[in-house]
Protein backbone atom coordinates (compact mmCIF):
# COMPACT_ATOMS: atom_id res chain seq x y z
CA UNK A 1 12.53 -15.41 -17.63
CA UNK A 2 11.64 -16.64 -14.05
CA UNK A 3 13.48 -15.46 -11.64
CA UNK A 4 14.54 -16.56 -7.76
CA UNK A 5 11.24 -14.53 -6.13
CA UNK A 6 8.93 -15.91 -8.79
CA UNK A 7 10.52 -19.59 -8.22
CA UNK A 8 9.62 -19.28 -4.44
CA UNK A 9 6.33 -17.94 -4.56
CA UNK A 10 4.80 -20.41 -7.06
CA UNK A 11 1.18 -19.56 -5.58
CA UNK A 12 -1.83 -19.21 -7.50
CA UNK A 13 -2.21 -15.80 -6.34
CA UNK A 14 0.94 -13.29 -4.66
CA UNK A 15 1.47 -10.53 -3.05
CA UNK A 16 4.04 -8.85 -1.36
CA UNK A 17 4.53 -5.35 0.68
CA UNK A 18 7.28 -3.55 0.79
CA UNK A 19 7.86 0.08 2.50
CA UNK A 20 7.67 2.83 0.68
CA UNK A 21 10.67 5.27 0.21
CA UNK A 22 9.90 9.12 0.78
CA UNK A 23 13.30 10.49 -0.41
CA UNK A 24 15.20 10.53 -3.88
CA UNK A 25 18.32 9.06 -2.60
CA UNK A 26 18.21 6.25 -0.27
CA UNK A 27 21.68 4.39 1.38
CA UNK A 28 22.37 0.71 0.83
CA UNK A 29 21.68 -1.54 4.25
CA UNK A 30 25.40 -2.82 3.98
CA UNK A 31 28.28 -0.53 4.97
CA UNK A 32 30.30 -1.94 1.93
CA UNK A 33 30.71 -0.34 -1.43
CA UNK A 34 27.47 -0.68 -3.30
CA UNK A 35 28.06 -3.44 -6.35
CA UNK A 36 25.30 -1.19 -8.06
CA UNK A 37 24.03 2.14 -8.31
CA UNK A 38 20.07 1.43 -9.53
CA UNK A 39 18.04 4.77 -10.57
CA UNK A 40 14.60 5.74 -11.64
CA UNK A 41 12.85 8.01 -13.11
CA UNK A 42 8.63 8.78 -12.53
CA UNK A 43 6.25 9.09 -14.24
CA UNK A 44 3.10 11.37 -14.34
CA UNK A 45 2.69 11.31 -10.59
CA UNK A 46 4.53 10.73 -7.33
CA UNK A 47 6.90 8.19 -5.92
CA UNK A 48 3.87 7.37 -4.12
CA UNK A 49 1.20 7.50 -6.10
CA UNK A 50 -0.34 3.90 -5.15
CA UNK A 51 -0.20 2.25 -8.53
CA UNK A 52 2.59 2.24 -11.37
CA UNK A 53 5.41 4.86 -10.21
CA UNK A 54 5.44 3.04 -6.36
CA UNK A 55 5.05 -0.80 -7.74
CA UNK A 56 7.96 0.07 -9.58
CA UNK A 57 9.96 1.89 -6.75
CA UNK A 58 9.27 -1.59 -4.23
CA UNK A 59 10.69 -3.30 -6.49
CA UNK A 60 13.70 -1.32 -6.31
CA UNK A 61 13.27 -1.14 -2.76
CA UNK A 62 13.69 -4.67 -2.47
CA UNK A 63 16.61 -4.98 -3.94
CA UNK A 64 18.22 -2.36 -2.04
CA UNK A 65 17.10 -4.71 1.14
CA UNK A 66 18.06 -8.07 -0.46
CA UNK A 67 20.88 -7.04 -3.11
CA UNK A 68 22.66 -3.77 -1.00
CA UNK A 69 22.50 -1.88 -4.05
CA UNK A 70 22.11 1.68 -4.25
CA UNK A 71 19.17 3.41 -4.96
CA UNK A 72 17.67 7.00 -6.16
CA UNK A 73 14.92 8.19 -7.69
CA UNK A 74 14.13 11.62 -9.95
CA UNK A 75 10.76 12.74 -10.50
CA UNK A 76 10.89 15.12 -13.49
CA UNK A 77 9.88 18.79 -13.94
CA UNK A 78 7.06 17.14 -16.97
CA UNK A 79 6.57 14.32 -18.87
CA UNK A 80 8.13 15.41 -22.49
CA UNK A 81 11.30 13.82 -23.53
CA UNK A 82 13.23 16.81 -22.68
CA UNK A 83 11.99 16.18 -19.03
CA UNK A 84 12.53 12.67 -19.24
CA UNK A 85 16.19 12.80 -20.91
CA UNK A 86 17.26 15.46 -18.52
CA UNK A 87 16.69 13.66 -15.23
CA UNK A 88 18.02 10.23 -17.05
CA UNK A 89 21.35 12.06 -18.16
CA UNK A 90 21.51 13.93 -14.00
CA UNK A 91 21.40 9.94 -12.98
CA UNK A 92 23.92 8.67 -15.42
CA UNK A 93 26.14 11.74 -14.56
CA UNK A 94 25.93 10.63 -10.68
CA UNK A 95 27.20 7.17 -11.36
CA UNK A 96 23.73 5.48 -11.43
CA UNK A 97 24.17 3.27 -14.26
CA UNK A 98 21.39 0.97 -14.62
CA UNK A 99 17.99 3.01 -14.79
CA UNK A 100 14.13 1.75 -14.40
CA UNK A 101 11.76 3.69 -16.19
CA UNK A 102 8.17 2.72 -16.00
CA UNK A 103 5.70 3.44 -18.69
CA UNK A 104 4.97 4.11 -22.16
CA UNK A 105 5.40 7.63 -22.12
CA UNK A 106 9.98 7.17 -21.99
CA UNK A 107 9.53 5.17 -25.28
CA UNK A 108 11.34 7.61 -27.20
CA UNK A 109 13.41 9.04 -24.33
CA UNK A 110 14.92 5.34 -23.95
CA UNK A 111 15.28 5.43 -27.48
CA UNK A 112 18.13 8.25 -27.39
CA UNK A 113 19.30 7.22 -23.86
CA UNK A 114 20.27 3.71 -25.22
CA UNK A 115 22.04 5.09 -27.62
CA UNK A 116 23.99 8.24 -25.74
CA UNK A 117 24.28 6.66 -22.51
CA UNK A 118 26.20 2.98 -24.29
CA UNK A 119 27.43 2.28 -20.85
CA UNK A 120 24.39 2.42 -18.79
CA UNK A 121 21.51 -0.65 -18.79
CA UNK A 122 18.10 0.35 -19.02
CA UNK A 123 14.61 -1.21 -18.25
CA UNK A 124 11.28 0.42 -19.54
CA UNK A 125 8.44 -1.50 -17.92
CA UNK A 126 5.15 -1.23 -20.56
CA UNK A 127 7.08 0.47 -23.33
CA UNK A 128 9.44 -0.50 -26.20
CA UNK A 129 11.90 2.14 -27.54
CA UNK A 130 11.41 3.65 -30.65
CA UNK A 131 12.29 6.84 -32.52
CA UNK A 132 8.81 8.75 -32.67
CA UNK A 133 8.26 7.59 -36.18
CA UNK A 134 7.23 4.11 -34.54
CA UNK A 135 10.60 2.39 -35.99
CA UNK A 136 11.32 0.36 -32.47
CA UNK A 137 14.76 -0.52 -31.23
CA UNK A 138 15.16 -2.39 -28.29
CA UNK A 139 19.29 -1.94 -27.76
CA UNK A 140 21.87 -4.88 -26.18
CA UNK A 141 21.74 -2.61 -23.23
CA UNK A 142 17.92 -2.46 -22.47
CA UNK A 143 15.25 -4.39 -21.96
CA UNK A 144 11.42 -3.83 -22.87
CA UNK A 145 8.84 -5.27 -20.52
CA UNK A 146 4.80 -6.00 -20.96
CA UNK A 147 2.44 -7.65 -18.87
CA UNK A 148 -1.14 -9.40 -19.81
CA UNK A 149 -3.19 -7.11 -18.60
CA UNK A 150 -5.95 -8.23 -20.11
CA UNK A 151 -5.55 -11.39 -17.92
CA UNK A 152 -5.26 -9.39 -14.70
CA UNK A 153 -8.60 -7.50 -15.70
CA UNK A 154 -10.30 -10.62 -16.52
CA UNK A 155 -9.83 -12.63 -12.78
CA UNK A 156 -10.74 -9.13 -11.50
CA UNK A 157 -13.82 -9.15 -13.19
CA UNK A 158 -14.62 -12.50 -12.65
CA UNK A 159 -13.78 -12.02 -8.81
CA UNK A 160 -16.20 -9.14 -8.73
CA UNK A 161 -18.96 -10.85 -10.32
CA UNK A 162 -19.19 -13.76 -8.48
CA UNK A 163 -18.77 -11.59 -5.32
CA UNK A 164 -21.85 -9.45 -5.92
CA UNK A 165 -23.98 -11.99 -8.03
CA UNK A 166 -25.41 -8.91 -9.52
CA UNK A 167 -25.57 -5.28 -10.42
CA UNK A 168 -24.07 -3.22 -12.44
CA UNK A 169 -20.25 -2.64 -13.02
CA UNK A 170 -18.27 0.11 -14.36
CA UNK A 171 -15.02 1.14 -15.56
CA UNK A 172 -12.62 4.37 -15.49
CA UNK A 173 -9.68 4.69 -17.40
CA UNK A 174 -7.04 7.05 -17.72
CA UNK A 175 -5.48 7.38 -21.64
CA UNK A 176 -6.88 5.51 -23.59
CA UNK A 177 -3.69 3.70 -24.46
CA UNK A 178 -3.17 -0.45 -24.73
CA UNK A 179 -2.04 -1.79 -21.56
CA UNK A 180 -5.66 0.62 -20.06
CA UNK A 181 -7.59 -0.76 -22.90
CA UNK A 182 -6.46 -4.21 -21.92
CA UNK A 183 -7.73 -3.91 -18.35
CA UNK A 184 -10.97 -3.04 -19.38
CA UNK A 185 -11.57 -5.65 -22.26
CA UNK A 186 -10.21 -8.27 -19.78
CA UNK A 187 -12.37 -7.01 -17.02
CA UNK A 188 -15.78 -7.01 -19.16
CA UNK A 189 -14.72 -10.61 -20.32
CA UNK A 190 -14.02 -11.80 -16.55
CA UNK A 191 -17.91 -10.25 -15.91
CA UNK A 192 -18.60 -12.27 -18.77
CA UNK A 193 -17.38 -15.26 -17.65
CA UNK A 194 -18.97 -15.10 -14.50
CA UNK A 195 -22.34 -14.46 -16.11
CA UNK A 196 -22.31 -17.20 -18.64
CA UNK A 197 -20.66 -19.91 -16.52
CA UNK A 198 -21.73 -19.21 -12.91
CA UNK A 199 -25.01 -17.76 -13.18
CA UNK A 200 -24.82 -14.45 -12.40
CA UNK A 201 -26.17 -11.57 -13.11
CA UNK A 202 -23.58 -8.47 -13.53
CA UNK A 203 -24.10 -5.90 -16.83
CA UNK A 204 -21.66 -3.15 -18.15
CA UNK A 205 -22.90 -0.75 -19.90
CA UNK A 206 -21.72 1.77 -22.50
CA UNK A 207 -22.43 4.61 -20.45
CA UNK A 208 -19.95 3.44 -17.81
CA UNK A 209 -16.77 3.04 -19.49
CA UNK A 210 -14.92 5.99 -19.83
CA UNK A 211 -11.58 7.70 -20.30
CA UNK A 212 -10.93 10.58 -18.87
CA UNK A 213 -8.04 10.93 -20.62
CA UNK A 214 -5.09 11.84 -18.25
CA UNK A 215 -3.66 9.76 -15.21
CA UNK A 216 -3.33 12.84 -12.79
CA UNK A 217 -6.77 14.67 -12.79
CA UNK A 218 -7.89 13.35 -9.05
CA UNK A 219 -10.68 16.05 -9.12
CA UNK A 220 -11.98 14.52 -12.40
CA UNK A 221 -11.84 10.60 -11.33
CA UNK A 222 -13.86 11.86 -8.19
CA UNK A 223 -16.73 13.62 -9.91
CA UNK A 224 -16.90 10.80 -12.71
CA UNK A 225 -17.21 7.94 -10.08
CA UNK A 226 -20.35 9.98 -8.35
CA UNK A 227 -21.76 9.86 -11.65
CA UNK A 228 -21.91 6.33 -12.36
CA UNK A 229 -22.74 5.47 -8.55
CA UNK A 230 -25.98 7.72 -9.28
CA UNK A 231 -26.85 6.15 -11.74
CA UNK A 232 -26.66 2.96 -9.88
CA UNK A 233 -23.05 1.40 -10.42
CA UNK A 234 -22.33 -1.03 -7.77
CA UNK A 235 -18.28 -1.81 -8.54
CA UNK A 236 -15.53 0.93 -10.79
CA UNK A 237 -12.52 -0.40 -11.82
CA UNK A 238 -10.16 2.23 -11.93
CA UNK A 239 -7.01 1.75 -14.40
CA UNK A 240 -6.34 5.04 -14.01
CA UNK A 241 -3.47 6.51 -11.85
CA UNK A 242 -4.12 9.38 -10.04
CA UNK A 243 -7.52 9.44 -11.65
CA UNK A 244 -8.24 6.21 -9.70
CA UNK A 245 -7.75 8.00 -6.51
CA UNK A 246 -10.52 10.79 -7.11
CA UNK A 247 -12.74 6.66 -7.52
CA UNK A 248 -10.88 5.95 -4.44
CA UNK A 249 -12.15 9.09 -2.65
CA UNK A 250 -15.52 8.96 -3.92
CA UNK A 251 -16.20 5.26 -2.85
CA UNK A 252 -14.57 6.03 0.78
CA UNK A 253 -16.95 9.19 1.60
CA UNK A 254 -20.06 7.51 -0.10
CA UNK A 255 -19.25 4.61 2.35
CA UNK A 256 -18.64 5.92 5.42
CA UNK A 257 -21.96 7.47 5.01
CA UNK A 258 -23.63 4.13 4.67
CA UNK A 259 -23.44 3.47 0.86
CA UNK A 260 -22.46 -0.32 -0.35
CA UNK A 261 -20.08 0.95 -3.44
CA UNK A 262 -17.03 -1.22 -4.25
CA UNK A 263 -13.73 -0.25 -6.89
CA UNK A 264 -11.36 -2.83 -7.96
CA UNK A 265 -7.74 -1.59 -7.53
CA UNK A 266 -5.36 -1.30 -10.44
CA UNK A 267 -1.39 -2.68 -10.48
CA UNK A 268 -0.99 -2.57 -7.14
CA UNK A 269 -2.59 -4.31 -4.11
CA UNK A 270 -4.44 -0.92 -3.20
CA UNK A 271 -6.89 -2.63 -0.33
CA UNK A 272 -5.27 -0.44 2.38
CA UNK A 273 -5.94 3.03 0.18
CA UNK A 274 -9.37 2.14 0.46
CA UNK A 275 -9.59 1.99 4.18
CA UNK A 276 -12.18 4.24 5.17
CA UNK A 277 -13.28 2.94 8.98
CA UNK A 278 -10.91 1.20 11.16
CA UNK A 279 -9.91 -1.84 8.90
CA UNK A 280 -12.75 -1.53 6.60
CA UNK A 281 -12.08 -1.11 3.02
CA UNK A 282 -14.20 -0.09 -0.30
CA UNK A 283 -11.35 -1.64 -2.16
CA UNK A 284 -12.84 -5.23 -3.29
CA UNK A 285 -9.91 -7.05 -5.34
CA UNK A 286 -7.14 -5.47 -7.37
CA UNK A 287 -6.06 -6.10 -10.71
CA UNK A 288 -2.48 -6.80 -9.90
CA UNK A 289 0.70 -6.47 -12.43
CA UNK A 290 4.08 -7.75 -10.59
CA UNK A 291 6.04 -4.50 -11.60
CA UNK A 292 7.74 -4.47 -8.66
CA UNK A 293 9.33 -8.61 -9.46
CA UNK A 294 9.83 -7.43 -12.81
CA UNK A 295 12.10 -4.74 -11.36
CA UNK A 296 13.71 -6.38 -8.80
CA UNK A 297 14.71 -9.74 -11.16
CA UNK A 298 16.03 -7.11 -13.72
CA UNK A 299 18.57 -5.66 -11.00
CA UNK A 300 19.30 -9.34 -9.86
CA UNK A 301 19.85 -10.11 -13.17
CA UNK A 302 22.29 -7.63 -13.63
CA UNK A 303 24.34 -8.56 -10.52
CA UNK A 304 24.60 -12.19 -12.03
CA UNK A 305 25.81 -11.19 -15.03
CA UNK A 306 22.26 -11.97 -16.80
CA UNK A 307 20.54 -9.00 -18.12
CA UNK A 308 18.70 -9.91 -21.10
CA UNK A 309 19.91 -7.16 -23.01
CA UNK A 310 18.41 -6.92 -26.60
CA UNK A 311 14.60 -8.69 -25.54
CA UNK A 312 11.64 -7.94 -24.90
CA UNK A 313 10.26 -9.71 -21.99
CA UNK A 314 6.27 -10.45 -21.52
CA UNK A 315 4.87 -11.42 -18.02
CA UNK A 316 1.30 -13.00 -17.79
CA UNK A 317 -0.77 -16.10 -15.92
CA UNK A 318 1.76 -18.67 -17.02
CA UNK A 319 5.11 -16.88 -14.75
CA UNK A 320 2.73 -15.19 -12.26
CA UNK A 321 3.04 -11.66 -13.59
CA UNK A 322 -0.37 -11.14 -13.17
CA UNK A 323 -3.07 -11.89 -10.69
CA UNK A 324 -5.33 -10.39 -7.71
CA UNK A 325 -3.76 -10.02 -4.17
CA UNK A 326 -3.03 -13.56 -1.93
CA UNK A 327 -5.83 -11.83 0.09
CA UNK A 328 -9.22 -10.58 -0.40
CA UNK A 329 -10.70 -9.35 3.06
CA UNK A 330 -13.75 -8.59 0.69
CA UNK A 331 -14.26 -11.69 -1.59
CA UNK A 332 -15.84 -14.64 -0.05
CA UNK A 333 -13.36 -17.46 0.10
CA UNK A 334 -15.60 -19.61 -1.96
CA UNK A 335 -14.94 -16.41 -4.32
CA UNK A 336 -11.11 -17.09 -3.69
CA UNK A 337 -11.81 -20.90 -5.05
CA UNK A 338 -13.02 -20.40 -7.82
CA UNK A 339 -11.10 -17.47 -9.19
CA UNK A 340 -7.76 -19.25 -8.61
CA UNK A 341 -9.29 -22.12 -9.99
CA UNK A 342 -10.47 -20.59 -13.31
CA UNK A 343 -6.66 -18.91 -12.62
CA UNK A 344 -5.13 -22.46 -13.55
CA UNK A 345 -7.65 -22.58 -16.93
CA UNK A 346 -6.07 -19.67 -18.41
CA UNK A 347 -2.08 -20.72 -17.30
CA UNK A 348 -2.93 -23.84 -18.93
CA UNK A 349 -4.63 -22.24 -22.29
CA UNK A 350 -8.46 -23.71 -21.37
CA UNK A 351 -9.42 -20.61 -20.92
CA UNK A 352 -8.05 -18.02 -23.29
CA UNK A 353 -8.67 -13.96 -22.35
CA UNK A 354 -8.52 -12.10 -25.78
CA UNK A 355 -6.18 -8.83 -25.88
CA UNK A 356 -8.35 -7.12 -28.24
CA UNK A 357 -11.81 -4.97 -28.35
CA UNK A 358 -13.86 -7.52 -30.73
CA UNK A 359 -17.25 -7.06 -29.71
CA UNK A 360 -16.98 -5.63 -26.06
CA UNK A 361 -17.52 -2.01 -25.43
CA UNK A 362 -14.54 0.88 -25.83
């Protein structure tokens, strides 16, 4: 499906920035009734967190700026259906009936929702319902939503390989669940890439790829990025949540005090987290997944009377779902080149980024 944004930013590579909301409930711009009431629920982490909950919530933002709908968010109590289900059913019972829910974790919650809640829509963004025994349902009033993001791992790689000619590259991951294990098998390939079609020189090894296992555990995601910059890791991608900002944290001191450490960003452009000195960033290209267009052409879709109730929707190179950021402050522009250019290989199916482990490491 290709929405109005994603016709008028046919670029190579996107971006776009929205404000971020700091309140649950947020008016609509225009004075007028609100033609819909659009909620969401979080998960693991804050509205905020600078990856999947707040790509999601700009999208929404968005289309309370563009659309006038109404928004709200709920960030529940845990993350067990019970939690889940509660804060979905306190939305429905306030009127908001068409309800973004991003990850894998509101699989089953959706599951019931769709079914007790007929009247509301829902989108699950990296999830498809199903009823804990793995029977999947995706109901005439939901929609289920991937992205490659394999594909976005594998121009980040590529990006950072050609960037630092050579070194040594790592990777963090929260749970080890698909749409993580995609970033890092696309990211090794990108490396890959680089190394056997470029010339250079970049290695990942088995000791630095790692799950830690949760995507809130800041503490941990610090103390395992000092650990593979000691032993002499040059770049971490961090797919990791709130995991990724403990990396975040860890690059930023170790470079104010005169280190050259680099992380790659995860589903968000998260160059401005990384800011450590004035404009400087540690940040050095960001695997990026469009949640927030996926979220905002759902809610349009609605409003015209076109949700795609019933499918399951998959964004990747060919509709620009995936990518790295329009800008790079730390990638050479000759860097720039040639990533978008290898870009337009893999929309076109020259280059094909596999979605599964084969012979790369965990």
């Amino acid at each position: 499906m290709k929405s109005k944004k994603v016709a008028l930013i046919l670029v190579v590579f996107f971006v776009t920035s929205f404000v971020v909301g700091c309140g649950g409930g947020t008016p609509a711009p225009d004075p007028q009734e609100p033609t819909l009431r659009v909620g969401m629920v979080t998960d693991a982490g804050t509205i905020d967190d600078k990856s999947f909950n707040q790509g999601t919530w700009e999208g929404v933002l968005q289309a309370r700026d563009q659309l006038g709908v109404e928004i709200r968010y709920l960030q529940p109590s845990g993350t067990t259906e019970a939690d889940y289900m509660r804060e979905i059913g306190n939305l429905v019972d306030a009127g908001f009936n068409f309800i973004v829910c991003p990850g894998f974790k509101f699989e089953t919650s959706i599951y019931e929702a769709q079914a007790r809640y007929p009247e509301a829509k829902f989108v699950l963004i990296d999830g498809a319902p199903h009823d804990g025994e793995f029977n999947f349902l995706v109901a005439d009033n939901t929609v289920s939503i991937f992205f490659a993001e394999h594909e976005s791992g594998f121009l980040a790689g590529l990006a950072s390989a050609l960037q630092l000619e050579e070194g040594q590259a790592g990777f963090i991951g929260g749970m080890e669940i698909p749409p993580v294990q995609k970033f890092n098998w696309g990211f090794q390939q990108g490396v890959t890439y680089a190394n056997e079609n470029y010339g250079t020189d970049v290695q990942v090894q088995s000791q630095n790829v790692i799950y830690q296992g949760t995507f809130d555990n800041v503490a941990a995601g610090q103390q395992l990025a000092a650990q593979m910059y000691d032993r002499g890791v040059d770049v971490i991608f961090a797919a990791a949540g709130g995991v990724g900002v403990g990396v975040i944290n860890e690059a930023k001191s170790r470079a104010a005090a005169g280190d050259d450490v680099w992380v790659v960003g995860v589903d968000v452009d998260q160059y401005d987290e990384g800011i450590y000195r004035d404009s400087e960033s540690i940040i050095l290209t960001s695997a990026m997944k469009y949640i927030d267009v996926a979220a905002f052409d759902m809610i349009e879709a609605e409003l015209n009377d076109e949700f795609p109730g019933g499918e399951t929707l998959f964004f990747d190179a060919t509709n620009f779902g995936i990518g790295i950021p329009e800008n790079n402050p730390n990638l050479n522009a000759d860097v720039e080149q040639e990533t978008a250019e290898v870009f337009a290989l893999v929309q076109s199916g020259e280059v094909v980024v596999s979605d599964q482990l084969g012979d790369l490491i965990r």
